[in-house]
Protein backbone atom coordinates (compact mmCIF):
# COMPACT_ATOMS: atom_id res chain seq x y z
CA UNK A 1 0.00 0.00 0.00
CA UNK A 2 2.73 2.53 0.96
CA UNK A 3 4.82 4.45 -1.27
CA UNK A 4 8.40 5.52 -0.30
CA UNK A 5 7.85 6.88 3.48
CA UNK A 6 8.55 10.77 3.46
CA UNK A 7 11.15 11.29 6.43
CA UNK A 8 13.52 14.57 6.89
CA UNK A 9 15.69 13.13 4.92
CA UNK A 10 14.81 12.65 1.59
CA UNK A 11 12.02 15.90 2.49
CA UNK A 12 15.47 17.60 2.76
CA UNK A 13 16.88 15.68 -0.58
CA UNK A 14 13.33 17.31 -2.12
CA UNK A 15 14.12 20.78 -0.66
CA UNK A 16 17.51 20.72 -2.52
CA UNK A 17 16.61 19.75 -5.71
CA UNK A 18 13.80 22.35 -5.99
CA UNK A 19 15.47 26.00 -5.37
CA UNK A 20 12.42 28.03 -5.88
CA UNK A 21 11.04 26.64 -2.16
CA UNK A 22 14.74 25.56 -0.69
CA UNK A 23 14.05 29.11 0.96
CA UNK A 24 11.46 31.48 1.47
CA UNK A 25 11.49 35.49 0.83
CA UNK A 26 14.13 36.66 3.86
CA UNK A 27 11.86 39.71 4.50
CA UNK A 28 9.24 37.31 5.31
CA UNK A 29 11.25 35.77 7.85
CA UNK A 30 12.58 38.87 9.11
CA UNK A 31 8.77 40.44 9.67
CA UNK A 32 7.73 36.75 11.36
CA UNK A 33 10.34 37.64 13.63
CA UNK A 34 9.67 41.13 14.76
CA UNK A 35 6.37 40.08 15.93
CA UNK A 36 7.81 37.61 17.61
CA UNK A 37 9.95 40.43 19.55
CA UNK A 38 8.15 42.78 21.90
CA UNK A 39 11.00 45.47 21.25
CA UNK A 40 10.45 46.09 17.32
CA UNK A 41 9.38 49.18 16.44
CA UNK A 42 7.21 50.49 13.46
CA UNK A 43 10.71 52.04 12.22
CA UNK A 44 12.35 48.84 12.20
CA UNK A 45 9.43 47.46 10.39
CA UNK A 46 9.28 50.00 7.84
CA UNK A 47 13.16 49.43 6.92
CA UNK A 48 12.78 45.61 6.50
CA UNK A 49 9.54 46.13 4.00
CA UNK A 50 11.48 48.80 1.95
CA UNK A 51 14.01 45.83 1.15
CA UNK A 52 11.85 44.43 -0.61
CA UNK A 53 10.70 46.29 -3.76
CA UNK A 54 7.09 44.37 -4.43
CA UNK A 55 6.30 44.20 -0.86
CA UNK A 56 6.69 47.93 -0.42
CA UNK A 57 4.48 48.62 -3.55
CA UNK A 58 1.50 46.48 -2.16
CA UNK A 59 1.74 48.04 1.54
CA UNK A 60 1.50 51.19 -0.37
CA UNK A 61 -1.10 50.03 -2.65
CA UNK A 62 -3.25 49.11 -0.21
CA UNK A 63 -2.89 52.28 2.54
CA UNK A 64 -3.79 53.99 -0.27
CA UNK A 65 -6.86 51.86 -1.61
CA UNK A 66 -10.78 52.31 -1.03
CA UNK A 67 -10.26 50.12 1.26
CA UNK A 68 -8.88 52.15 4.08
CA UNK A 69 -10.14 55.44 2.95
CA UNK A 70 -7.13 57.39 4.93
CA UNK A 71 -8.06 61.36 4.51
CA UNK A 72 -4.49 61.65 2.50
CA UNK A 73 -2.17 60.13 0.06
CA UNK A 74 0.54 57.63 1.73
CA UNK A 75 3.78 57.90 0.35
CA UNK A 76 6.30 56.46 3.09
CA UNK A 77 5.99 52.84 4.19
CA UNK A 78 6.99 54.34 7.94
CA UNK A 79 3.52 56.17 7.72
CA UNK A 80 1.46 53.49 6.03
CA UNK A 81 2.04 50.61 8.85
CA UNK A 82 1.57 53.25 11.23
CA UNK A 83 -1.77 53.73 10.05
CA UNK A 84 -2.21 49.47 8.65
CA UNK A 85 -1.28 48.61 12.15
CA UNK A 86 0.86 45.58 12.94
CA UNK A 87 -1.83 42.93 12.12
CA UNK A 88 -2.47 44.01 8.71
CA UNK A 89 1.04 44.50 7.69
CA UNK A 90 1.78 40.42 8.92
CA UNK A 91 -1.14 39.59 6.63
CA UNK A 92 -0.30 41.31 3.92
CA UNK A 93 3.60 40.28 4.18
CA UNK A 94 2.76 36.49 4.47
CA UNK A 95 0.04 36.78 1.70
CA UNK A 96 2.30 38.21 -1.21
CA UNK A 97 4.92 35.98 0.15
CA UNK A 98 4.77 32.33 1.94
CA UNK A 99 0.74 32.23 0.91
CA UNK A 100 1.07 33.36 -3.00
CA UNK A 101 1.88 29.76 -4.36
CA UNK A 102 -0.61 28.52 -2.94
CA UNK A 103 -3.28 31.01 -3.65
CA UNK A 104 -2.14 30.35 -7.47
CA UNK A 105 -2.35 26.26 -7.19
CA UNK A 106 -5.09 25.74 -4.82
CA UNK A 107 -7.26 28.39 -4.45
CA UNK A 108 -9.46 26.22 -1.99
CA UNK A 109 -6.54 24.95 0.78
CA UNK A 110 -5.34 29.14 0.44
CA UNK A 111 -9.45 30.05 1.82
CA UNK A 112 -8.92 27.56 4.31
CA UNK A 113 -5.63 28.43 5.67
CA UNK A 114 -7.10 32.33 6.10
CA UNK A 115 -10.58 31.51 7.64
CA UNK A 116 -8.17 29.35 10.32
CA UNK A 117 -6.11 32.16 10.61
CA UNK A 118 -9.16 34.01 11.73
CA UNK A 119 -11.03 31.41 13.80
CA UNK A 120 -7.45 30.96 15.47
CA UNK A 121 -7.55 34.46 16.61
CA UNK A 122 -10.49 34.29 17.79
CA UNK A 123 -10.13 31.51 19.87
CA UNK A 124 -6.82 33.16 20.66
CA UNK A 125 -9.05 35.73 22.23
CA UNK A 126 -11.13 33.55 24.22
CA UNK A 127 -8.63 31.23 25.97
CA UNK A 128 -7.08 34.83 26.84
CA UNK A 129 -3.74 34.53 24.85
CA UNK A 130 -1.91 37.28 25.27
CA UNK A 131 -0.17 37.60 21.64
CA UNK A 132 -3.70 36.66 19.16
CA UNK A 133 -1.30 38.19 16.32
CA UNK A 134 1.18 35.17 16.96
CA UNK A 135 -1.49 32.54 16.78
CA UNK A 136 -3.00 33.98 13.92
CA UNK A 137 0.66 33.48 11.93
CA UNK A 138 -0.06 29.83 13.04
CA UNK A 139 -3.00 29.69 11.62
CA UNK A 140 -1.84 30.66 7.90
CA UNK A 141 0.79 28.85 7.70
CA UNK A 142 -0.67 25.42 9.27
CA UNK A 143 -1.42 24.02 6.15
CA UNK A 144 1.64 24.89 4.47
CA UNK A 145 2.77 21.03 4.34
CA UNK A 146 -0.59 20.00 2.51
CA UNK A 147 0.44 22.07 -0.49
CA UNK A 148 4.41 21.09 -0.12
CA UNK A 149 2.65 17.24 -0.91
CA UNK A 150 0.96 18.38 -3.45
CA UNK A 151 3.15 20.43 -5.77
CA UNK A 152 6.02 17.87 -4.51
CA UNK A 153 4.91 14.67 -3.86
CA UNK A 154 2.10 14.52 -6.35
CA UNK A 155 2.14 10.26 -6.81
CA UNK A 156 2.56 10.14 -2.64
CA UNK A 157 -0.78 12.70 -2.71
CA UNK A 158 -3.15 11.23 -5.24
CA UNK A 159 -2.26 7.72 -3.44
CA UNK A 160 -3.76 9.11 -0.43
CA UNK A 161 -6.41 11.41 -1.92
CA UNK A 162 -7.43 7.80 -3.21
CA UNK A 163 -7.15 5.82 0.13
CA UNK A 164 -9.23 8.85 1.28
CA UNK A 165 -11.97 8.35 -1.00
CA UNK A 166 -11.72 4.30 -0.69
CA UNK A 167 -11.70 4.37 3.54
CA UNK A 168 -13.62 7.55 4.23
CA UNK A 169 -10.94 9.01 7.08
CA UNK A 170 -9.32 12.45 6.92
CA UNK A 171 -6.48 13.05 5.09
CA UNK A 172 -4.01 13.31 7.96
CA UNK A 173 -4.97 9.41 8.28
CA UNK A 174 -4.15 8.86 4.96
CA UNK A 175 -0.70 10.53 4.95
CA UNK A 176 0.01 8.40 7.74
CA UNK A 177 -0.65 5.04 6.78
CA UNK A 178 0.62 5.87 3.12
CA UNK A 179 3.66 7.86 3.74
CA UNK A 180 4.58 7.49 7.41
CA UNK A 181 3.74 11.32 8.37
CA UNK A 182 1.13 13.42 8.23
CA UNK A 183 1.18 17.01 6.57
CA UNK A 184 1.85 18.85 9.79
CA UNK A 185 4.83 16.81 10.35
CA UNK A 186 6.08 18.04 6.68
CA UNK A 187 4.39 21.80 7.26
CA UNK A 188 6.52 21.53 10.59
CA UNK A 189 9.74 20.79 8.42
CA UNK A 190 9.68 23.06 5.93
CA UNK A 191 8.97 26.35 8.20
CA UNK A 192 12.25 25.03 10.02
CA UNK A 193 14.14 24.67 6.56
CA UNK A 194 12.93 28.31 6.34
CA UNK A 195 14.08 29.27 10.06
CA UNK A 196 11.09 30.24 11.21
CA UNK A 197 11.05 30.42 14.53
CA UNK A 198 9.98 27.05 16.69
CA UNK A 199 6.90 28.43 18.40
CA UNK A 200 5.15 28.41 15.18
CA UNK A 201 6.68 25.23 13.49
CA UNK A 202 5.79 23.39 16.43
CA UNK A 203 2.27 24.26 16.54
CA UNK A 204 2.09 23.89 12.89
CA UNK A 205 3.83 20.44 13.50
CA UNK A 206 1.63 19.10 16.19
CA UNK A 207 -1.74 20.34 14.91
CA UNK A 208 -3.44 16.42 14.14
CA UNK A 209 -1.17 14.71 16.73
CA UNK A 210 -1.96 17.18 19.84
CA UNK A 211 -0.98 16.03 23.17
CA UNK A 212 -1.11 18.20 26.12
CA UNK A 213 1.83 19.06 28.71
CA UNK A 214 3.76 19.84 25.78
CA UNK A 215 5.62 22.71 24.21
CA UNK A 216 3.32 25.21 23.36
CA UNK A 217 0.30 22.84 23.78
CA UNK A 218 -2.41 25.81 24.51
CA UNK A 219 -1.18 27.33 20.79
CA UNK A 220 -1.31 23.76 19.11
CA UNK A 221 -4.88 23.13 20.84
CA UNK A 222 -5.96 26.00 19.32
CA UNK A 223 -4.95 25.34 15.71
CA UNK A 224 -6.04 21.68 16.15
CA UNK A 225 -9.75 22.81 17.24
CA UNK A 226 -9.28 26.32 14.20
CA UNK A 227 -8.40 23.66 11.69
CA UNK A 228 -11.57 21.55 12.37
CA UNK A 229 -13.83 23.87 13.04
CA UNK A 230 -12.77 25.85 9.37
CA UNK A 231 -13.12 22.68 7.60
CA UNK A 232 -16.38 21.87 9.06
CA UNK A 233 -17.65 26.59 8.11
CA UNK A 234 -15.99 26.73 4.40
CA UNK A 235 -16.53 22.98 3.78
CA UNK A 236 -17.19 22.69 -0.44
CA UNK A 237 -15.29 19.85 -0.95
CA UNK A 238 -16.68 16.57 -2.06
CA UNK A 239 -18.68 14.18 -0.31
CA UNK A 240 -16.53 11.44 0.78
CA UNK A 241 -13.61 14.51 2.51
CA UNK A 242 -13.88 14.52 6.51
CA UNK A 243 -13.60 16.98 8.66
CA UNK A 244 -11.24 15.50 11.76
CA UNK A 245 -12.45 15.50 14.96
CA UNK A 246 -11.62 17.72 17.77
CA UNK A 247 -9.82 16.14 20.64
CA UNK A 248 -11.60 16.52 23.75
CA UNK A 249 -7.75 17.36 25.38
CA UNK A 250 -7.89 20.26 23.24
CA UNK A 251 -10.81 21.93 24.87
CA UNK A 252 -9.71 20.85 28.10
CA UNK A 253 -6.45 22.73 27.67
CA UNK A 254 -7.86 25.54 26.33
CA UNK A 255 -11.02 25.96 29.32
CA UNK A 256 -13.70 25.66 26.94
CA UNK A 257 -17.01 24.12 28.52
CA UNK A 258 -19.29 22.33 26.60
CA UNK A 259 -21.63 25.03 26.50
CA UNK A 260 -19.00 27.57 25.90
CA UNK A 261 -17.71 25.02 22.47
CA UNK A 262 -21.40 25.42 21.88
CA UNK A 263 -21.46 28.82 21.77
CA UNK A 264 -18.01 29.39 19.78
CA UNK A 265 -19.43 27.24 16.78
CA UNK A 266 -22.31 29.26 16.24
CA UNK A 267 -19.81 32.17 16.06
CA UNK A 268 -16.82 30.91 14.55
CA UNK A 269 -19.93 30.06 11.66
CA UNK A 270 -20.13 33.55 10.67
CA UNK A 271 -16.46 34.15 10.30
CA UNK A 272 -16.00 35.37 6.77
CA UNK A 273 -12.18 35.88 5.52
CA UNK A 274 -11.82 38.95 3.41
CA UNK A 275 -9.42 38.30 0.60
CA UNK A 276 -8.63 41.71 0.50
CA UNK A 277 -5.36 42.30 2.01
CA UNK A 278 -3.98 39.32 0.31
CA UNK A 279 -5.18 39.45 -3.47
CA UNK A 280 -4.54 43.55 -4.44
């Protein structure tokens, strides 16, 4: 049943022989880790983004769009994430960067990845995290092994889009039994490859294998129940995809009540990602 078994190795071997994803945009990295740093400074922020001649055009593009409606024209990135704000300036730098591949070759797992982004934060704010913005990175990226399979490993992925369709589980099953890992495990590899920082290759790593009492298990819980919980709110896929189950560790370690999960489906429901900020 089982094609070659993906391990870090020959994921690495992969990673070599590819150069367009052996590494990722270094202003992306370098924004990632200025929210990850309580001392950065708008300044700072600015002078990374103006490295990077596309990036600086969108940030503009957008302060300066309908969208916003600022009473003047923004011609300095140090005054346009002033007035974008931190959390708008990490979506837009992950969107034209880490996320555009995938919005070009699957439009449907880029949707997802953004709506978890969102329910993440959300449920960020009602476990009482203190950094939402950090969770919400999470959230984006989580997925980011999924596509790695498919542009990649495209025989490993259409064996286990078939075993899918043939034994009704959810993918992550799949990937298991076919190639030995799951995509979080491979997600959680190639943000490392891209020195991303561990508190958010971890979580991304962990999401469908979450065990509490572990490193950064609240911020894994909450991408395990995000992930879930999107699948189940933008769910168009066909009949026979399922949406995994939320592990009832997960809630513990996050607080939630029964009544209070209750409560957070019926709003997490009417979460609706705008595009925006990623597509102009």
């Amino acid at each position: 049943m089982r094609l070659k078994e993906i391990n870090r190795e020959t994921f690495r071997a992969t990673i070599a022989s590819n150069p367009e994803i052996s590494s990722v945009p270094t202003v992306a990295v370098a924004i990632i880790r200025m929210f990850n740093n309580p001392n950065s400074t708008f300044h700072e922020l600015a002078r990374v983004i103006e490295t990077d001649e596309e990036l600086t055009g969108r940030i503009l593009k957008i302060a300066n769009s309908g969208y916003y409606s600022f009473n003047e024209k923004i011609t300095a990135v140090s005054r346009a994430v002033v007035l974008l704000g931190w959390n708008a300036v990490k979506m837009i730098t992950l969107g034209s960067t880490i996320l555009a591949q995938m919005s070009e070759k699957n439009r449907q797992l880029y949707e997802h990845s953004v709506r978890t982004a969102l329910i993440a934060r959300f449920l960020g704010m009602e476990a009482n995290f203190y950094k939402v913005e950090e969770i919400e990175v999470v959230g984006l990226l989580h997925d980011i092994g999924s596509f790695m399979l498919e542009r990649y490993f495209h025989n490993h992925y259409l064996k286990i889009k078939q075993y899918v369709i043939d034994h009704g589980v959810p993918a992550y099953l799949a990937e298991r039994e076919i190639i030995g890992v799951d995509h979080g495990a491979i997600g959680g590899w190639t943000l490392e490859e891209w020195d991303i920082p561990r508190n958010i290759s971890t979580s991304v790593m962990w999401h469908h294998d979450f065990k509490p009492n572990t490193y950064h298990s609240r911020k894994t819980a909450v991408i395990h129940m995000a992930d879930s919980l999107a699948l189940a709110a933008d769910y168009t896929g066909p009949s026979w995809e399922k949406v995994p189950e939320i592990r009832e560790e997960a809630l513990t370690t996050l607080g939630f009540t029964e009544f209070r999960v209750r409560d957070i489906v019926h709003e997490v429901m009417s979460i609706k990602p705008d595009s925006m900020l990623f597509n102009m």
